[in-house]
N, C-alpha and C. Protein backbone atom coordinates (compact mmCIF):
# COMPACT_ATOMS: atom_id res chain seq x y z
N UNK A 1 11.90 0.47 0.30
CA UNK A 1 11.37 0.70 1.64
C UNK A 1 9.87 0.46 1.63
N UNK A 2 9.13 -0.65 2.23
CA UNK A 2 8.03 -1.00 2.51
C UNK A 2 7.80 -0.74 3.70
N UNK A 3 7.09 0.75 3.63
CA UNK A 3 6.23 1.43 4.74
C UNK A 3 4.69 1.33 4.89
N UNK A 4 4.26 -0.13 4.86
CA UNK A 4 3.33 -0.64 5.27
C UNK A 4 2.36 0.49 5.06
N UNK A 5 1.34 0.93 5.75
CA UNK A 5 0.56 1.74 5.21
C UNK A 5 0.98 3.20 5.36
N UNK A 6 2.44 3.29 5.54
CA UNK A 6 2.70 4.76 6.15
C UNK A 6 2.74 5.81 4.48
N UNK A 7 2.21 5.31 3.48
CA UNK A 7 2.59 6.15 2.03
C UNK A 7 1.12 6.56 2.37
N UNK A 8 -0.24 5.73 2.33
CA UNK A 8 -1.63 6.55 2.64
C UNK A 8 -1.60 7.41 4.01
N UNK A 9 -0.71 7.23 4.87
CA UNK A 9 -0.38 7.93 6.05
C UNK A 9 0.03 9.31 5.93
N UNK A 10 0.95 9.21 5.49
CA UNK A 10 1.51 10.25 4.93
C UNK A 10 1.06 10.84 3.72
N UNK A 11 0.55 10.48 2.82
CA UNK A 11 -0.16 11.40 2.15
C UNK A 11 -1.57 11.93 2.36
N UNK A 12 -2.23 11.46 3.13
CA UNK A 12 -3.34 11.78 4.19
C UNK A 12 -2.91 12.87 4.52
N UNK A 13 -1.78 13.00 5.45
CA UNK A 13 -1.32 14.12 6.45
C UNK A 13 -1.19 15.32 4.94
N UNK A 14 -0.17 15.07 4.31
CA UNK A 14 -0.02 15.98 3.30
C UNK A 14 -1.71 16.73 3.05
N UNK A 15 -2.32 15.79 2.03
CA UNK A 15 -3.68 16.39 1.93
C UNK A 15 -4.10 17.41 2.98
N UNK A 16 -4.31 16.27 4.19
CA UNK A 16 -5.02 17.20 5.25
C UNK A 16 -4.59 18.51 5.58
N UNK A 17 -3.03 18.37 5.50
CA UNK A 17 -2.55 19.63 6.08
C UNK A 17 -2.87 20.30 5.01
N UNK A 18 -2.56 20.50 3.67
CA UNK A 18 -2.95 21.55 2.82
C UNK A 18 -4.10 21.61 2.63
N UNK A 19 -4.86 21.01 3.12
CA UNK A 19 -6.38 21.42 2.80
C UNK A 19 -6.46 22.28 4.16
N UNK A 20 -6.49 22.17 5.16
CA UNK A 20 -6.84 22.94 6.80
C UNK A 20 -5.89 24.33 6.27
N UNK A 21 -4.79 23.81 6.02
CA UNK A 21 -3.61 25.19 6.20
C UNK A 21 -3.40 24.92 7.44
N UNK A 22 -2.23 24.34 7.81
CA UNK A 22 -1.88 23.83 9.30
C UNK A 22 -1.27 25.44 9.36
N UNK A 23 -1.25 25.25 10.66
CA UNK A 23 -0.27 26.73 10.95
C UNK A 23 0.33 25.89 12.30
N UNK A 24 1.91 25.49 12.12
CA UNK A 24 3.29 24.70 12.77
C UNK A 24 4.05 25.44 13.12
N UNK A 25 4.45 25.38 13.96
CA UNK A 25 5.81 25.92 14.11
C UNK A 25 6.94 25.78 13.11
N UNK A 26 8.00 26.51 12.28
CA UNK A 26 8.59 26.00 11.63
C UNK A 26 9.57 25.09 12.25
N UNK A 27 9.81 24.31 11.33
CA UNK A 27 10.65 22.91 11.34
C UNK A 27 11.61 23.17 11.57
N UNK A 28 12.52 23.13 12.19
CA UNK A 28 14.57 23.62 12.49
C UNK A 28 14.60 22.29 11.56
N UNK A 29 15.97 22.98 11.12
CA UNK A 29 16.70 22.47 10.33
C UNK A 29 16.97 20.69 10.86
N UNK A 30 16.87 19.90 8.93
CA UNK A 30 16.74 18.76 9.38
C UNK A 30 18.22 17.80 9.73
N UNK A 31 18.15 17.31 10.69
CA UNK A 31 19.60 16.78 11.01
C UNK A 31 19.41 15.02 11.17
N UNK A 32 18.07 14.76 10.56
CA UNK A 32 18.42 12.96 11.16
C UNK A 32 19.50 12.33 10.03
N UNK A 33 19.90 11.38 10.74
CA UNK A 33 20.74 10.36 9.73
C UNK A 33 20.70 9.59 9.14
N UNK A 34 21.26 9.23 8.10
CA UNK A 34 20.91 8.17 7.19
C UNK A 34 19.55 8.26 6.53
N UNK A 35 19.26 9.31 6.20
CA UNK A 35 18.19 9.44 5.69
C UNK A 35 18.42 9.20 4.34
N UNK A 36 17.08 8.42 3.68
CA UNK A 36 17.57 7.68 2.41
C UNK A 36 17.47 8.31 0.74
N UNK A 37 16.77 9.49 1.15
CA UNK A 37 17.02 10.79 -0.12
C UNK A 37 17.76 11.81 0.31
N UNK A 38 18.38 11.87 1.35
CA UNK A 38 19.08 13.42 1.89
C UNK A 38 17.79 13.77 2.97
N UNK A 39 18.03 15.20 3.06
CA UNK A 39 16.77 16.25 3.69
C UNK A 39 16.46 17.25 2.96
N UNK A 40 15.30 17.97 3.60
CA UNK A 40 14.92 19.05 3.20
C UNK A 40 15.80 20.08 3.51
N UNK A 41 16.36 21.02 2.60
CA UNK A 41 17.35 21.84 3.15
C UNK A 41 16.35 23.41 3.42
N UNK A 42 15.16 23.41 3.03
CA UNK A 42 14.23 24.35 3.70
C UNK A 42 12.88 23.86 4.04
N UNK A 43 12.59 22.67 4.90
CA UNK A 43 11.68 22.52 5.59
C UNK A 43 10.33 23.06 5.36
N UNK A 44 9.54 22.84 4.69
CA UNK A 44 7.95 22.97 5.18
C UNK A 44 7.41 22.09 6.06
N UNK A 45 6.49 22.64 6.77
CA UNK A 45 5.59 22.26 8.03
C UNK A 45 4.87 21.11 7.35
N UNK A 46 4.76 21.09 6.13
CA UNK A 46 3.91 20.23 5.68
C UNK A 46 4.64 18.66 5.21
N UNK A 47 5.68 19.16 5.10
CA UNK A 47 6.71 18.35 4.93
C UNK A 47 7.16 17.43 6.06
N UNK A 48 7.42 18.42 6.77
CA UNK A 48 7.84 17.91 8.36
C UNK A 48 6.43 17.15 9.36
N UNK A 49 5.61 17.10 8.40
CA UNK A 49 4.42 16.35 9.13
C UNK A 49 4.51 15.44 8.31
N UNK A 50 4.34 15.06 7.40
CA UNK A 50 4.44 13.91 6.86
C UNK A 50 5.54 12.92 6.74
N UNK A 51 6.94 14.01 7.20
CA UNK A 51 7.64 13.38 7.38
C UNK A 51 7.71 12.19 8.73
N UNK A 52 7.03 13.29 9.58
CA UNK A 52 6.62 12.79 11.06
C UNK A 52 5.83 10.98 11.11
N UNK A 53 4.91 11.28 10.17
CA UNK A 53 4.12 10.53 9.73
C UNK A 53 4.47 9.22 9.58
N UNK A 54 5.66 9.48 8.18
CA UNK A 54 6.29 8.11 8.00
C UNK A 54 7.07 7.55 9.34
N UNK A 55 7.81 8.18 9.72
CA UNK A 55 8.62 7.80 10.92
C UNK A 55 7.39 7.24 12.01
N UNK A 56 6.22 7.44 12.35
CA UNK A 56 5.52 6.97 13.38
C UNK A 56 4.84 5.27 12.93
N UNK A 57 5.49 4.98 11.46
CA UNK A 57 4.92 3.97 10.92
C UNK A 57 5.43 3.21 10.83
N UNK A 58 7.11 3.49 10.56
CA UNK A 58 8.67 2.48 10.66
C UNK A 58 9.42 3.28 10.44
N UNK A 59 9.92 4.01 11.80
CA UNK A 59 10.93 4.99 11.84
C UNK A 59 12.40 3.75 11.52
N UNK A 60 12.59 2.64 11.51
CA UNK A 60 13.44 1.87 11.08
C UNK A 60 13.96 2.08 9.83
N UNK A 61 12.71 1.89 8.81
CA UNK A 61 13.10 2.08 7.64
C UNK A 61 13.17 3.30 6.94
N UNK A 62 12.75 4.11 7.76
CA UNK A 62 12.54 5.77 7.37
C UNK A 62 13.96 6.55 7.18
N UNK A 63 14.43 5.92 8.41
CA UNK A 63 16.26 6.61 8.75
C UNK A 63 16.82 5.62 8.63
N UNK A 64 16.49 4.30 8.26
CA UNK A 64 17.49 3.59 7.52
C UNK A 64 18.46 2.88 8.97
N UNK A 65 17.22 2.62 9.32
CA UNK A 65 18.63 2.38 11.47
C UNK A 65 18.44 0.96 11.93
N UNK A 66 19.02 0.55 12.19
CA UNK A 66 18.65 -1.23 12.98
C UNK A 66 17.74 -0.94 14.10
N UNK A 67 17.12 -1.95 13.86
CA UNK A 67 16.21 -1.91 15.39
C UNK A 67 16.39 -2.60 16.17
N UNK A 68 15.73 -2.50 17.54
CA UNK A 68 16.00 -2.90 18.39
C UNK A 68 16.34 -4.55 18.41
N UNK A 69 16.98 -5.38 19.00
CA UNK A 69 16.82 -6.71 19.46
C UNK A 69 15.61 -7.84 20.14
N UNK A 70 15.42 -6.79 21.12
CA UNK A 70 14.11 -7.19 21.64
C UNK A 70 12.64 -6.63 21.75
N UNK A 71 12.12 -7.31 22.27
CA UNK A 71 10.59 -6.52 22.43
C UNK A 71 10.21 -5.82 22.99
N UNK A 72 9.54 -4.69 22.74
CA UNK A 72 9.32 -3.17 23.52
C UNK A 72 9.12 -4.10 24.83
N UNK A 73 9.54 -3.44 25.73
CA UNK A 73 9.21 -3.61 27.13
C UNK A 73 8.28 -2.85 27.22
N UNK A 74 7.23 -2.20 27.01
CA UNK A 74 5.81 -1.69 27.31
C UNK A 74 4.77 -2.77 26.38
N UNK A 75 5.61 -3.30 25.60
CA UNK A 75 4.44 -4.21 24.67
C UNK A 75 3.82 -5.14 25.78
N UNK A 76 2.50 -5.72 25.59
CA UNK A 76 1.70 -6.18 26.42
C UNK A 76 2.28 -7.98 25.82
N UNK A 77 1.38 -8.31 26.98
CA UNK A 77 1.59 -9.87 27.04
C UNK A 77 0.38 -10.15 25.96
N UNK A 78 -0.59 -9.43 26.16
CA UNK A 78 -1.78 -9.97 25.32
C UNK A 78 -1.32 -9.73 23.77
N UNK A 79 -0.46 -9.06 23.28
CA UNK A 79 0.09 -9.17 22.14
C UNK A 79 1.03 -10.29 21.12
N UNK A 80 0.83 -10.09 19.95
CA UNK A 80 1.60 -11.57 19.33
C UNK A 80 2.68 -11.02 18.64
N UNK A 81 2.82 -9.86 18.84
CA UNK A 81 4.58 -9.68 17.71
C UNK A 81 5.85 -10.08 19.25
N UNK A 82 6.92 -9.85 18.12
CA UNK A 82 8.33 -9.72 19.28
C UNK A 82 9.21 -9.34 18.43
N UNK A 83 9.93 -8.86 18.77
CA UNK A 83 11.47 -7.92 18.44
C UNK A 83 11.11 -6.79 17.68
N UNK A 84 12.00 -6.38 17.27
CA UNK A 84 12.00 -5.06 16.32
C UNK A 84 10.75 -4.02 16.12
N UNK A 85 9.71 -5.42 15.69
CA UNK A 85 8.38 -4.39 15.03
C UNK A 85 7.39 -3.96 15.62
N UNK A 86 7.78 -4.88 17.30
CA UNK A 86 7.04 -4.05 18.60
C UNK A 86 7.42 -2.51 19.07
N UNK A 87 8.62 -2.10 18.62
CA UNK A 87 9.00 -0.58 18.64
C UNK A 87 8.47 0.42 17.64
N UNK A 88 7.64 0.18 16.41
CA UNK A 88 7.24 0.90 15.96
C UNK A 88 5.71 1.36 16.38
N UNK A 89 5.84 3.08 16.11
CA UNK A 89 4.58 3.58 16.97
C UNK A 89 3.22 2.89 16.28
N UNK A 90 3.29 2.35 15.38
CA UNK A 90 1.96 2.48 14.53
C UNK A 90 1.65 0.83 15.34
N UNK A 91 2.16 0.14 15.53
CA UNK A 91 2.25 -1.48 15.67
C UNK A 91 1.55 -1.32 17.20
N UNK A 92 1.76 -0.63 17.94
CA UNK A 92 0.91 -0.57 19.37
C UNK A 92 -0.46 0.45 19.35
N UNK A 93 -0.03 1.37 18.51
CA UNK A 93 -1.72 2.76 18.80
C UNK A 93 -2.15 2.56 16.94
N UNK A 94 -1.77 1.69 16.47
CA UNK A 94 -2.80 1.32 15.19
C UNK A 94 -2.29 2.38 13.98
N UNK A 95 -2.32 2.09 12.71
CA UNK A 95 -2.11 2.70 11.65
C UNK A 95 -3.33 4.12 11.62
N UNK A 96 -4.15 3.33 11.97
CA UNK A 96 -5.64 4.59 12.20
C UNK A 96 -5.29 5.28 12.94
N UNK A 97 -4.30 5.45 14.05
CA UNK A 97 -4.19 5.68 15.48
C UNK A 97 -5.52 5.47 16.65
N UNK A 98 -6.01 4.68 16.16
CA UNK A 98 -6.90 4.02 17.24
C UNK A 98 -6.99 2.86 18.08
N UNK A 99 -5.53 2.31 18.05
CA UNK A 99 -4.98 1.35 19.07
C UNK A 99 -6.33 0.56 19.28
N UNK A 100 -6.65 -0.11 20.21
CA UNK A 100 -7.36 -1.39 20.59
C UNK A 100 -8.79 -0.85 20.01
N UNK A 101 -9.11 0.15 20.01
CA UNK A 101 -10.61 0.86 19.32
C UNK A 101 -10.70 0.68 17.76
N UNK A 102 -9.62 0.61 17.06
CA UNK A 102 -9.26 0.74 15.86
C UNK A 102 -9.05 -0.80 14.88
N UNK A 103 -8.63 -0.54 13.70
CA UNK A 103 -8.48 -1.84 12.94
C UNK A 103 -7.43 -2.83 13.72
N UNK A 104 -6.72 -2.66 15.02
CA UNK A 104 -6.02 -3.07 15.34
C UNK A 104 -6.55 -4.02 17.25
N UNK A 105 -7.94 -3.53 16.64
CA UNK A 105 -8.71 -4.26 17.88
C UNK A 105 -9.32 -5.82 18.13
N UNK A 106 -8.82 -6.49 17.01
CA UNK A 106 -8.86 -7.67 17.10
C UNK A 106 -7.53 -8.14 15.89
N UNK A 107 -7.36 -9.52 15.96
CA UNK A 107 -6.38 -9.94 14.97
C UNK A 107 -5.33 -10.41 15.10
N UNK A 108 -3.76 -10.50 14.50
CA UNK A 108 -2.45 -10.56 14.57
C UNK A 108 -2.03 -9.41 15.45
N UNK A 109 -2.47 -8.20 15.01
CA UNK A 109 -1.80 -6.94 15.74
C UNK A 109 -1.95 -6.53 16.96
N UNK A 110 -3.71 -7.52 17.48
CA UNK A 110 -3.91 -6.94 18.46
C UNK A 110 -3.03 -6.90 19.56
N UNK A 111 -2.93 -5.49 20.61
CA UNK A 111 -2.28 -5.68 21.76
C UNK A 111 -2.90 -4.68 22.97
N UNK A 112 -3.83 -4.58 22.39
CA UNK A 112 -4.63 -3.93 23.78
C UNK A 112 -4.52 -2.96 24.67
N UNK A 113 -3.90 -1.94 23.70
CA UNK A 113 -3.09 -0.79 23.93
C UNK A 113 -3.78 0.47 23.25
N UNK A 114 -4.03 1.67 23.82
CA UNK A 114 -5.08 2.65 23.12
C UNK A 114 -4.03 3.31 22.43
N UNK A 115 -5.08 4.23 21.71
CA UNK A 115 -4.49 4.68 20.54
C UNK A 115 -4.36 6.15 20.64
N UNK A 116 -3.55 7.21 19.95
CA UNK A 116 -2.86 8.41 20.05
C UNK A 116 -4.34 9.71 19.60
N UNK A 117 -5.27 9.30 18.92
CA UNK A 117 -6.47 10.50 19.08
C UNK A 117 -5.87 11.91 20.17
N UNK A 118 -5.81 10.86 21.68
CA UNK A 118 -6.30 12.16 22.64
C UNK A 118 -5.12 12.96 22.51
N UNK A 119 -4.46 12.95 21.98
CA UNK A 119 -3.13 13.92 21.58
C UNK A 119 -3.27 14.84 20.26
N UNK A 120 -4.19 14.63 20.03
CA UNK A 120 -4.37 15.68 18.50
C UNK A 120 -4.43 16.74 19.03
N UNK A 121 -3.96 18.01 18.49
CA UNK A 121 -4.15 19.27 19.14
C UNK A 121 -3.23 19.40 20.35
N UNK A 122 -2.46 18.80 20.61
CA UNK A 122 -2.10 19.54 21.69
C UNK A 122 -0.54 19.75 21.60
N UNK A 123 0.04 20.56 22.34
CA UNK A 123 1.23 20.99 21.99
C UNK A 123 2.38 20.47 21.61
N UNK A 124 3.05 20.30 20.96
CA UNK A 124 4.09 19.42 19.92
C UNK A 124 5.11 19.60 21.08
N UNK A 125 5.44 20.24 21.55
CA UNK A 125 6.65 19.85 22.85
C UNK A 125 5.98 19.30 23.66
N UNK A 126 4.86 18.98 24.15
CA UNK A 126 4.17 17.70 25.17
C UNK A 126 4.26 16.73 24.68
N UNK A 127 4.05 16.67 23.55
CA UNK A 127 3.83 15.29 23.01
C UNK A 127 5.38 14.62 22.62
N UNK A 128 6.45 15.81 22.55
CA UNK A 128 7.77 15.26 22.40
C UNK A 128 8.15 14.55 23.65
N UNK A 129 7.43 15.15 25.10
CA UNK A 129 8.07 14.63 26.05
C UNK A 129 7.75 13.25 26.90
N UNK A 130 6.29 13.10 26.13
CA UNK A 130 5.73 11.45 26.46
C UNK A 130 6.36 10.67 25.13
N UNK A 131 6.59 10.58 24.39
CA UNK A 131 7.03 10.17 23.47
C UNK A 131 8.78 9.82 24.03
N UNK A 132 9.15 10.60 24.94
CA UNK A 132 11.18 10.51 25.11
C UNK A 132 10.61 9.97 26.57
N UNK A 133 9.31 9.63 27.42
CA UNK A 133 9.27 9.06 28.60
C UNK A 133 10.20 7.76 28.65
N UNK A 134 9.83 7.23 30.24
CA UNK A 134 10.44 5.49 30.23
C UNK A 134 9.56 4.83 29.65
N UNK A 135 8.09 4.91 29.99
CA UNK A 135 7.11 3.75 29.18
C UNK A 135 8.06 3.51 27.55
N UNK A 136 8.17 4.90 26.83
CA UNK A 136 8.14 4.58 24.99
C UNK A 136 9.83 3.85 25.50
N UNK A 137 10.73 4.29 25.94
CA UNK A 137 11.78 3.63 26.13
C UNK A 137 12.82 4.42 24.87
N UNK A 138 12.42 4.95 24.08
CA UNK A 138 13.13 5.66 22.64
C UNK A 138 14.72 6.39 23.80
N UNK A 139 15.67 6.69 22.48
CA UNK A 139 16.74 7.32 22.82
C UNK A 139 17.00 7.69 21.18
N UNK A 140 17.64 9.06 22.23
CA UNK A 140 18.11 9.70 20.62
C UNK A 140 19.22 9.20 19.68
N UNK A 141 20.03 7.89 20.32
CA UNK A 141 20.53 6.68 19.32
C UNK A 141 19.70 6.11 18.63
N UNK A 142 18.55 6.09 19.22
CA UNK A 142 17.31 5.03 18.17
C UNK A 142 16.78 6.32 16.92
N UNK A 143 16.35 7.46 17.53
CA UNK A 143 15.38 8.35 16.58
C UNK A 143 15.64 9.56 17.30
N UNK A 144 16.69 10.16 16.28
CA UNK A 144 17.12 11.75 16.42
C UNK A 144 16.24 12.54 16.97
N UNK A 145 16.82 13.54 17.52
CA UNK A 145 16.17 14.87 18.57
C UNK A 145 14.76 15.18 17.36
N UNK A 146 15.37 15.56 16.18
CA UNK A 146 15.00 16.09 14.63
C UNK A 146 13.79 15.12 14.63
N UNK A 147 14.15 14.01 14.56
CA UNK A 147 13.05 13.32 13.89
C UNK A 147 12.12 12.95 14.95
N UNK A 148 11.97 12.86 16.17
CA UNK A 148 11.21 13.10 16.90
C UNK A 148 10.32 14.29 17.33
N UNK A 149 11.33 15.02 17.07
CA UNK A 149 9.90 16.54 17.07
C UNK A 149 9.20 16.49 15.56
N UNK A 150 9.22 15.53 14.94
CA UNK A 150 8.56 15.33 13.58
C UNK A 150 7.79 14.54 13.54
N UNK A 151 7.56 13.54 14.74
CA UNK A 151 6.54 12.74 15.13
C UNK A 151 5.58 13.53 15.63
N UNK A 152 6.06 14.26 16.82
CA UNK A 152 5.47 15.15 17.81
C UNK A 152 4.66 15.85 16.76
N UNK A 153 5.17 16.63 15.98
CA UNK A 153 4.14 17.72 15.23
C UNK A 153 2.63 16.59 14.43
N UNK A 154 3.63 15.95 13.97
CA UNK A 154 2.55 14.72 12.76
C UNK A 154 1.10 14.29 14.25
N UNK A 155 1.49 14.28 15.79
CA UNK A 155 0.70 13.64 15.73
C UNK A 155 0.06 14.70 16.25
N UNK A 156 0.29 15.76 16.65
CA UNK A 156 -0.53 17.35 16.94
C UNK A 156 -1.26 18.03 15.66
N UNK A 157 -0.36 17.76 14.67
CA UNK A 157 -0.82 18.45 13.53
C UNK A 157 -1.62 18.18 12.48
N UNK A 158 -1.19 16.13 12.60
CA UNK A 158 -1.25 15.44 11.16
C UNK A 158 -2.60 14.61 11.18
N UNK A 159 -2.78 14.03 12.82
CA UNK A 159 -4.04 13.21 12.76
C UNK A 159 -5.65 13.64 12.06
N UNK A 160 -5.66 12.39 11.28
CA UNK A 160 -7.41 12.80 10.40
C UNK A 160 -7.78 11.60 10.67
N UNK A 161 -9.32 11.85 10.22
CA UNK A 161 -10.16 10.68 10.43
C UNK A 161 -9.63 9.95 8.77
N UNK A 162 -8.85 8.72 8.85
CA UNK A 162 -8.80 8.17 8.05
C UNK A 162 -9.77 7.51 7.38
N UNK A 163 -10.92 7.18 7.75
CA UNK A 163 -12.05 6.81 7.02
C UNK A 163 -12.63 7.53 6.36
N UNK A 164 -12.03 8.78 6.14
CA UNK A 164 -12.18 9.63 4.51
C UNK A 164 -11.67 9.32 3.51
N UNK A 165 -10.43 8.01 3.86
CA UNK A 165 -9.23 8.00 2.77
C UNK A 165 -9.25 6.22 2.54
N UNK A 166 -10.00 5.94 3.47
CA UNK A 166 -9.14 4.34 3.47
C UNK A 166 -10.84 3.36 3.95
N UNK A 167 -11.50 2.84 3.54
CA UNK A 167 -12.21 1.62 3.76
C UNK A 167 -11.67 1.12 4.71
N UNK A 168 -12.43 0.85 6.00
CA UNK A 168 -11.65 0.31 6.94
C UNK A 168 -12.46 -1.58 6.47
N UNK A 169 -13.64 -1.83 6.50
CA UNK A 169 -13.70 -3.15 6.16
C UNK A 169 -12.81 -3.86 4.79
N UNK A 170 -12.51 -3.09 3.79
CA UNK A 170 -11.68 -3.53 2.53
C UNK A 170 -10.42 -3.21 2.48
N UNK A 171 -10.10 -1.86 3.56
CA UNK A 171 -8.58 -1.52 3.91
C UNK A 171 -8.33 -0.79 2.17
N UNK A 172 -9.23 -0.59 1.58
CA UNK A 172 -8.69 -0.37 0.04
C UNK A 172 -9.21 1.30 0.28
N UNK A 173 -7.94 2.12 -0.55
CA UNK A 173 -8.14 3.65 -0.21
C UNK A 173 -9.54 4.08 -1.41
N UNK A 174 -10.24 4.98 -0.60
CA UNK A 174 -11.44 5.62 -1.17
C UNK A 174 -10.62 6.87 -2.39
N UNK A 175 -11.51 7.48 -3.05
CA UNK A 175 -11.28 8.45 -4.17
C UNK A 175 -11.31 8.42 -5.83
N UNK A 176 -11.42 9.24 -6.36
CA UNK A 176 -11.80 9.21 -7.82
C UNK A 176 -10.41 9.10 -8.86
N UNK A 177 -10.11 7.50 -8.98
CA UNK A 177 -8.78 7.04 -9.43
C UNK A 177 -8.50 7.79 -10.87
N UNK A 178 -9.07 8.56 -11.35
CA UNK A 178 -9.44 9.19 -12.57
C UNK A 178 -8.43 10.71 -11.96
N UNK A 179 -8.89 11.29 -10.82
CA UNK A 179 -8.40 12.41 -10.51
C UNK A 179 -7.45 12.32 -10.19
N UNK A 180 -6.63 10.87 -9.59
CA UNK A 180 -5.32 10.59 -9.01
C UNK A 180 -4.57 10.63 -10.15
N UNK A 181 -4.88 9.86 -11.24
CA UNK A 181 -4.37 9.60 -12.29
C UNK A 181 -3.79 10.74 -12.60
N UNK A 182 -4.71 11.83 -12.47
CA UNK A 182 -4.36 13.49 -13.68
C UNK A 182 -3.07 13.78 -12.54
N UNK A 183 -3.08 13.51 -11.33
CA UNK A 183 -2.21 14.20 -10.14
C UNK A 183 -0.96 13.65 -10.65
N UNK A 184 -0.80 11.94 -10.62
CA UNK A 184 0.25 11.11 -10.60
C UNK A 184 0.93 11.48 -11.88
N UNK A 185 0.33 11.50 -13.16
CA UNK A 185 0.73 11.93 -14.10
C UNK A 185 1.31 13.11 -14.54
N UNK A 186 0.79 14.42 -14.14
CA UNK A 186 1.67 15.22 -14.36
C UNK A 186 2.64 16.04 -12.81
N UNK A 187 2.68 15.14 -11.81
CA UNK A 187 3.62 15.69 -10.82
C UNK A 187 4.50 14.33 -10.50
N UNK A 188 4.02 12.99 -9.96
CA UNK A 188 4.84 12.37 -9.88
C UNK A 188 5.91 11.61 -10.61
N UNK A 189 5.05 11.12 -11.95
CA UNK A 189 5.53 10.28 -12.89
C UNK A 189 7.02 11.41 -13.37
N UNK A 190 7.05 12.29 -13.22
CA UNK A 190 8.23 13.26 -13.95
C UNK A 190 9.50 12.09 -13.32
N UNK A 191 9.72 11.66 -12.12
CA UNK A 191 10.57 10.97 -11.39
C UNK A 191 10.49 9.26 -11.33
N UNK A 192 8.86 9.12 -11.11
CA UNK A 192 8.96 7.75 -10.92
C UNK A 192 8.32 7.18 -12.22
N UNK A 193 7.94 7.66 -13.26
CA UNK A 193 7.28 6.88 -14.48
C UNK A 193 6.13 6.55 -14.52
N UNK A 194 5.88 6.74 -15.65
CA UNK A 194 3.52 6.79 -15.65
C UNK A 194 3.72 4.82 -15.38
N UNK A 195 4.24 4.02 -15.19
CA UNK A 195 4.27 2.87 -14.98
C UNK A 195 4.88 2.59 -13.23
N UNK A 196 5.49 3.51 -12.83
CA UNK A 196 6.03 3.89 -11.21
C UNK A 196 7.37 2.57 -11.45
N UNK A 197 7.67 2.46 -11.99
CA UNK A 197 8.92 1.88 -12.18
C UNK A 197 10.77 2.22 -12.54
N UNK A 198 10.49 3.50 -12.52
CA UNK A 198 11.71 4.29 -12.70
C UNK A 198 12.96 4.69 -12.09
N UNK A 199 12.09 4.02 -10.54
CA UNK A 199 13.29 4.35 -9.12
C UNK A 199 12.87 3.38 -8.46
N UNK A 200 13.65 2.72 -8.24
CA UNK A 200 14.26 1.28 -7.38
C UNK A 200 14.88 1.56 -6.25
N UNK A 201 13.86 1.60 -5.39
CA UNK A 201 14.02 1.49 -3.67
C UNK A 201 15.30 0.69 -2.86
N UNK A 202 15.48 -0.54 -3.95
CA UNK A 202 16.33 -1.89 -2.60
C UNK A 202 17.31 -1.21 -3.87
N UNK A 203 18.61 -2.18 -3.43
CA UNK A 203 19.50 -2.25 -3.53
C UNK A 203 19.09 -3.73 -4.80
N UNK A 204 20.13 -3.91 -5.98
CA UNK A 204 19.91 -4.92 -6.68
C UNK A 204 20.40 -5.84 -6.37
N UNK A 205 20.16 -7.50 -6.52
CA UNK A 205 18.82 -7.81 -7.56
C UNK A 205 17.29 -7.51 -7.06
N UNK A 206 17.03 -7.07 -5.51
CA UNK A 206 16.11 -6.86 -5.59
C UNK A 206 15.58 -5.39 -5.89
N UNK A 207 14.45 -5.94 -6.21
CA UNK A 207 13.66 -4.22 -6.89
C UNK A 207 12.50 -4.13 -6.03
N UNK A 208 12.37 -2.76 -5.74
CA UNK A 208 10.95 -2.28 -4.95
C UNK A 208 10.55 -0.71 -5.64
N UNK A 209 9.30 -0.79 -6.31
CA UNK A 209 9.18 0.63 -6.72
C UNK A 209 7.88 1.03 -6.56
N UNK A 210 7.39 2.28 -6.79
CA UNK A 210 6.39 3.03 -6.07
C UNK A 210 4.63 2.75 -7.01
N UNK A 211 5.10 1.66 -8.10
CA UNK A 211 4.33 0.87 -8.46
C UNK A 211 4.22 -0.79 -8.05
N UNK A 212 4.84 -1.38 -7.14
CA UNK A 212 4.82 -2.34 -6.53
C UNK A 212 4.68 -1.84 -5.49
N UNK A 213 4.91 -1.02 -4.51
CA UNK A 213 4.98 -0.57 -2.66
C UNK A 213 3.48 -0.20 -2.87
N UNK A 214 2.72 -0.02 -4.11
CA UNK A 214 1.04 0.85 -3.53
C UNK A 214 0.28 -0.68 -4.20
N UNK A 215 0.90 -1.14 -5.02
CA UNK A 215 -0.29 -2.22 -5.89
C UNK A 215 -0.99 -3.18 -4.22
């Protein structure tokens, strides 16, 4: 699963939230489908934001669901994608969430569409209900009740100034690769290997692993 920049997305949110101490509503129990490790069978808030996270980046590949056929009908004319990858949230309000203000204000991506900021802070059932409007066009065939109030929280709870984490002229993530190292090594590698080659994402012959999805 190549979630485009949604792994610094989501681990952003993670960070952020444990650094602030979000205080969320707890998460109800997780019910989306096809989810491609299972679920959390006890939910953290912190979890459920980042989970949010990934899903606002390619809820396609997140739950594992076909996408749409055609092109968002809210996508603009001034835009250059079509089908499928015009439905993902990050592809119209920017990976930064700064839509036309953001890295997504000139380029391939551009589409001249603002970005999700003015929603930080504000109540995770508002933001569920512009999110299920006609403009987004979503149905809970496309992206479960569940996994939509997991957007909703990510973008009440989860938004940071990513230019703490990420070079926006080099797009290359900031931090002391020395300190990641000590992190990756003794929490992640237990699963994915001090080489990140240990768990194979696709299906074979092809291989995708969590040392190829970040290189």
């Amino acid at each position: 699963m190549n979630f485009s920049r949604g792994i610094p997305l989501a681990l952003a949110a993670v960070f952020a939230a444990g650094t602030l101490m979000v205080a969320a509503p707890a998460a109800a129990g997780d019910t989306e489908h096809k989810a491609p490790h299972g679920h959390a069978h006890d939910p953290t808030d912190i979890w459920a934001i980042a989970r949010g996270g990934q899903i606002y980046d390619n809820w396609m590949a997140v739950l594992e669901a076909d996408g749409p056929k055609t092109t968002h009908p809210a996508y603009t004319a001034a835009g250059k994608k079509k089908g499928a990858g015009t439905w993902r949230c990050k592809e119209c309000h920017g990976w930064d969430y700064m839509g036309k203000d953001g890295a997504y204000a000139k380029g391939s991506h551009f589409s001249g569409i603002k970005g999700v900021r003015g929603v930080a802070g504000m109540d995770p059932e508002k933001i569920h209900k512009i999110i299920m409007n006609k403009t987004h066009a979503y149905t809970e065939a496309m992206i479960p009740h569940s996994a939509m109030e997991k957007v909703a929280l990510f973008l009440s709870k989860g938004q940071i100034d990513l230019d703490r984490y990420i070079d926006r002229k080099s797009k290359v993530a900031r931090g002391n690769p020395r300190r990641g190292a000590a992190m990756y090594q003794t929490i992640c590698a237990v699963c994915h290997g001090f080489d990140g080659t240990e768990i194979n994402f696709k299906e074979e012959p092809k291989v995708e692993y969590v040392g190829t999805v970040c290189a």
